[in-house]
Protein backbone atom coordinates (compact mmCIF):
# COMPACT_ATOMS: atom_id res chain seq x y z
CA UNK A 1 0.00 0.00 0.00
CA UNK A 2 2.72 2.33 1.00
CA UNK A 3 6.47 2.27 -0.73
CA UNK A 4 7.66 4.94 0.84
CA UNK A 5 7.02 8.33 2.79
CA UNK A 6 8.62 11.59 2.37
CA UNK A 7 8.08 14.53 5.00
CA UNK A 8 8.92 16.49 7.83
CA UNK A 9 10.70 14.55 11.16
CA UNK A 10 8.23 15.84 14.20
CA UNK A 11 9.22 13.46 16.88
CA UNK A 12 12.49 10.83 16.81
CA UNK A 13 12.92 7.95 18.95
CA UNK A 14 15.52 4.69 18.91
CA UNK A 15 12.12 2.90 17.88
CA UNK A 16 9.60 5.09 16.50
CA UNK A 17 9.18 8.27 14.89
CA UNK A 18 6.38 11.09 13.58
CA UNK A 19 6.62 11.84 9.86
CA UNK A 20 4.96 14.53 8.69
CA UNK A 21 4.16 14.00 4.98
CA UNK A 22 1.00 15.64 3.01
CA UNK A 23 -0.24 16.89 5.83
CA UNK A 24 -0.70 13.52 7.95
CA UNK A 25 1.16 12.86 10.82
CA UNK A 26 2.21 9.02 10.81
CA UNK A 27 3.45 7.04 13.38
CA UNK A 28 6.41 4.88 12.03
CA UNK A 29 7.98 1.54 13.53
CA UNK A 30 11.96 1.67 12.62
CA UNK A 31 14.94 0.11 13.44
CA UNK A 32 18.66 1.26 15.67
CA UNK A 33 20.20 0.85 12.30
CA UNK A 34 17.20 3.11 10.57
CA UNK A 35 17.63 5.77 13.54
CA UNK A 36 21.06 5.95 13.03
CA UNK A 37 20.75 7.15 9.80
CA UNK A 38 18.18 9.59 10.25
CA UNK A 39 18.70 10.80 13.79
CA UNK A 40 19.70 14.15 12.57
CA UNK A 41 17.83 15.26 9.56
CA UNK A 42 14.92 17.15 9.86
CA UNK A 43 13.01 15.74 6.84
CA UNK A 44 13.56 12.21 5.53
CA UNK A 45 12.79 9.76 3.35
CA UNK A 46 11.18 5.79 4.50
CA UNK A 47 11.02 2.81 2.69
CA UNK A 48 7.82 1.79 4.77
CA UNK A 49 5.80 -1.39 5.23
CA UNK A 50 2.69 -1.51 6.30
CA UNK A 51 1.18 -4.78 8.41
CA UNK A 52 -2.28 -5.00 8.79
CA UNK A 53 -3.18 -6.78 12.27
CA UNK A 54 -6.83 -7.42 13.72
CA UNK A 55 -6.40 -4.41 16.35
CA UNK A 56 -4.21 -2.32 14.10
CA UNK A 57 -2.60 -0.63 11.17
CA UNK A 58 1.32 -0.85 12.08
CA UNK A 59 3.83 0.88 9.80
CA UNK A 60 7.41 0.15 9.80
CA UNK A 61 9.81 2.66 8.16
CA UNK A 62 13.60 2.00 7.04
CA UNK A 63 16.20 4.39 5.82
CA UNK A 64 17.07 2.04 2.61
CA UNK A 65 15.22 -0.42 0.51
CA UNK A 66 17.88 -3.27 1.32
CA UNK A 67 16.97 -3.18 4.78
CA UNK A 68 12.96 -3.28 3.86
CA UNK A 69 13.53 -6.13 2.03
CA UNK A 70 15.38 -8.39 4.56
CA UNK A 71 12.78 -7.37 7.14
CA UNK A 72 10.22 -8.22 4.36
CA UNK A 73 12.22 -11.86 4.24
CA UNK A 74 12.23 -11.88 7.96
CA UNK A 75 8.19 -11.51 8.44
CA UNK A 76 8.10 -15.08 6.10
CA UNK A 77 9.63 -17.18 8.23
CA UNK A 78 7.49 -19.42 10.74
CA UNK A 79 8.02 -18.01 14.41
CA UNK A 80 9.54 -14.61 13.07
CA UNK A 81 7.21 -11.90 13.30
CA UNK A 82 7.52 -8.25 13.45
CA UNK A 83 8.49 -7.18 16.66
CA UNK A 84 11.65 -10.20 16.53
CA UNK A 85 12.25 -9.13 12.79
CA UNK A 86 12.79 -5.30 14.14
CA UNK A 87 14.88 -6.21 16.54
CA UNK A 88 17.15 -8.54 14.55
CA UNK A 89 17.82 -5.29 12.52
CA UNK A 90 18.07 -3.40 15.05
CA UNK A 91 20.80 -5.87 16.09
CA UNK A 92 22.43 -6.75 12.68
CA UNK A 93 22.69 -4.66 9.85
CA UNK A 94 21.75 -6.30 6.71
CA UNK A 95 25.03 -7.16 6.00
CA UNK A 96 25.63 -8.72 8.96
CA UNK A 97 23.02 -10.63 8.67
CA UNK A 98 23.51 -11.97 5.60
CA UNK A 99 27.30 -13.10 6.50
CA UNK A 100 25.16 -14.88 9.81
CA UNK A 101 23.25 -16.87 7.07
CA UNK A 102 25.91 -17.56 4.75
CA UNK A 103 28.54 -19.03 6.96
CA UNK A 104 25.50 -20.92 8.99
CA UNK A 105 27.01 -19.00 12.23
CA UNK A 106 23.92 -19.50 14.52
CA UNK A 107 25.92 -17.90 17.68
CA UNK A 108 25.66 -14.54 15.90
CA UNK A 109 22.37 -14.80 15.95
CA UNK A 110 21.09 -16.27 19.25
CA UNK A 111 22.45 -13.11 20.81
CA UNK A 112 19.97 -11.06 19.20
CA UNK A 113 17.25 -10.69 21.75
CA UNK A 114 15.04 -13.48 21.91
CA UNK A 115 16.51 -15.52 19.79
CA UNK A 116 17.09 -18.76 20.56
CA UNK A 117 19.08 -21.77 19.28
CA UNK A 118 15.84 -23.75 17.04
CA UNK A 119 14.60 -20.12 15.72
CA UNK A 120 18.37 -19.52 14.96
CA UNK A 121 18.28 -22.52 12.98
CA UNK A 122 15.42 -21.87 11.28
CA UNK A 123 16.40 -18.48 9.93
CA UNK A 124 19.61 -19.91 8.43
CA UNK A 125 17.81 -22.74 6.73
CA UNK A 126 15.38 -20.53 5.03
CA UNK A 127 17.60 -17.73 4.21
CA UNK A 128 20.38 -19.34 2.92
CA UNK A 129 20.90 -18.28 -1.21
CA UNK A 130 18.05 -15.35 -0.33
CA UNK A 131 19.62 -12.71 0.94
CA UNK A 132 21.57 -10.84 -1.75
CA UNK A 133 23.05 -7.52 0.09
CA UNK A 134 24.21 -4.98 -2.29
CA UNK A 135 27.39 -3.70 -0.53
CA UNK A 136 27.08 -0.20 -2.05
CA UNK A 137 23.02 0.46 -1.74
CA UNK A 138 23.03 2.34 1.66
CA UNK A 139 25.65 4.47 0.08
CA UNK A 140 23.43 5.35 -3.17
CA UNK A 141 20.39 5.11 -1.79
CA UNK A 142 21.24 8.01 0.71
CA UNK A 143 22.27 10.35 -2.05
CA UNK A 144 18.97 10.45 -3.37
CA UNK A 145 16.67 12.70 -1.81
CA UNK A 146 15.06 15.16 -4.43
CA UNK A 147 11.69 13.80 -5.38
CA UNK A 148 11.83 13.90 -8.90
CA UNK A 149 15.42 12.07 -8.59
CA UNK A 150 13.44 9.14 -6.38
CA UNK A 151 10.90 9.29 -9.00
CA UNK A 152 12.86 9.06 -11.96
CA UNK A 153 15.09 5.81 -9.77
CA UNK A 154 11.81 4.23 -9.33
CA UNK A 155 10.42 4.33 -13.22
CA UNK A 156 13.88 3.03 -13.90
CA UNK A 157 13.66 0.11 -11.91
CA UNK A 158 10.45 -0.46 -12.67
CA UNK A 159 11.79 -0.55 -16.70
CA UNK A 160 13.48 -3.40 -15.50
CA UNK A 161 17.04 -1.53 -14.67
CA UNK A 162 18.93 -2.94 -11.99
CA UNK A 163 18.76 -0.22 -8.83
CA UNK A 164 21.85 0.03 -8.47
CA UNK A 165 22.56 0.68 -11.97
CA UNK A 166 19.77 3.49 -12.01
CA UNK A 167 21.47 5.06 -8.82
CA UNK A 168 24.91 4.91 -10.55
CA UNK A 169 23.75 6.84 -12.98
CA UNK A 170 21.43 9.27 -11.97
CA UNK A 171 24.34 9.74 -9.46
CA UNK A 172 26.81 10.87 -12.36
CA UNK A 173 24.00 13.39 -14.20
CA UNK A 174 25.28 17.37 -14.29
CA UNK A 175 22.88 19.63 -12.96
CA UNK A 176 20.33 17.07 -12.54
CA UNK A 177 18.36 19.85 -10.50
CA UNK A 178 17.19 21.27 -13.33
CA UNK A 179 16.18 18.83 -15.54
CA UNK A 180 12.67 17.47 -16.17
CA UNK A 181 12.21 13.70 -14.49
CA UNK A 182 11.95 12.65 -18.54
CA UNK A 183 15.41 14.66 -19.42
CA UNK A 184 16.58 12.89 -16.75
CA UNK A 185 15.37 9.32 -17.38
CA UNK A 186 16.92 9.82 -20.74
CA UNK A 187 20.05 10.71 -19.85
CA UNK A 188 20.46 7.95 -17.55
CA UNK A 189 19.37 5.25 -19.62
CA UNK A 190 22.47 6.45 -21.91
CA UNK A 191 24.40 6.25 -18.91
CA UNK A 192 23.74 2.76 -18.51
């Protein structure tokens, strides 16, 4: 429903913050790792996901797509729900996590809170070959904050462009500030 939110930072906490965007005030689940990267900006973009419970809407916000996207991988395992899922990341960055899985080191990840030894287990087992971090996405992804620049990445991608291809290049346009988002689709599909 929601792919991300743009807007004003009213209120910032560890694990939750206001975002004011359109005119709404939403209240927006995130992680250490998320905070971290936002803690001192005034206006922000989230990668959000939205979980729709019996007693409640909950959104969950994160500063880059790769980390929306393990979460996302998180939520499908059996016994891994939300809260654990936030607090994994909050514990391991995506990267970390993904070394956990790869090398089948369960000990990293029964001292994540709550975590024990069969859920470890069970999170290597159906992770392993899944996650595929892209080492320089954090990087790009912060770059891009103008909205016709996170327009323009997202038409690319959805073209069928690899992200971190589109981000490359958008990344390399002159003056991109000035440009229409269909000057500067152009110019970074010759980029590519």
């Amino acid at each position: 429903m929601f792919a991300f939110l743009e807007g004003n930072l009213v209120y910032k906490s560890p694990s939750m913050l206001h975002l004011l965007a359109g005119g709404v005030g939403y209240e927006i689940h995130i992680t250490l790792q998320t905070f971290s990267k936002i803690q001192h900006l005034d206006t922000c973009l989230l990668w959000m996901h939205l979980q729709i419970r019996e007693d409640a809407w909950v959104l969950y916000g994160f500063a880059d797509e790769q980390e929306r996207q393990t979460f996302r991988q998180l939520l499908n395992i059996n016994g891994v729900g939300a809260a654990t899922a936030r607090i994994i990341l909050s514990s391991l960055t995506p990267e970390e996590l993904e070394r956990a899985v790869s090398t089948e080191d369960a000990k990293t990840l029964e001292r994540v809170k709550g975590i024990g030894s069969k859920t470890a287990q069970r999170i290597i087992l159906e992770l392993k070959g899944k996650l595929q971090i892209d080492k320089n996405s954090s990087s790009n992804t912060t770059k891009i904050h103008n909205t016709i620049e996170q327009d323009a990445l997202i038409a690319l991608v959805n073209l069928g462009i690899n992200k971190v291809a589109a981000e490359n290049a958008l990344n390399k346009i002159d003056g991109i500030a000035s440009l229409t988002i269909e000057e500067i689709i152009k110019q970074a599909l010759r980029l590519i």
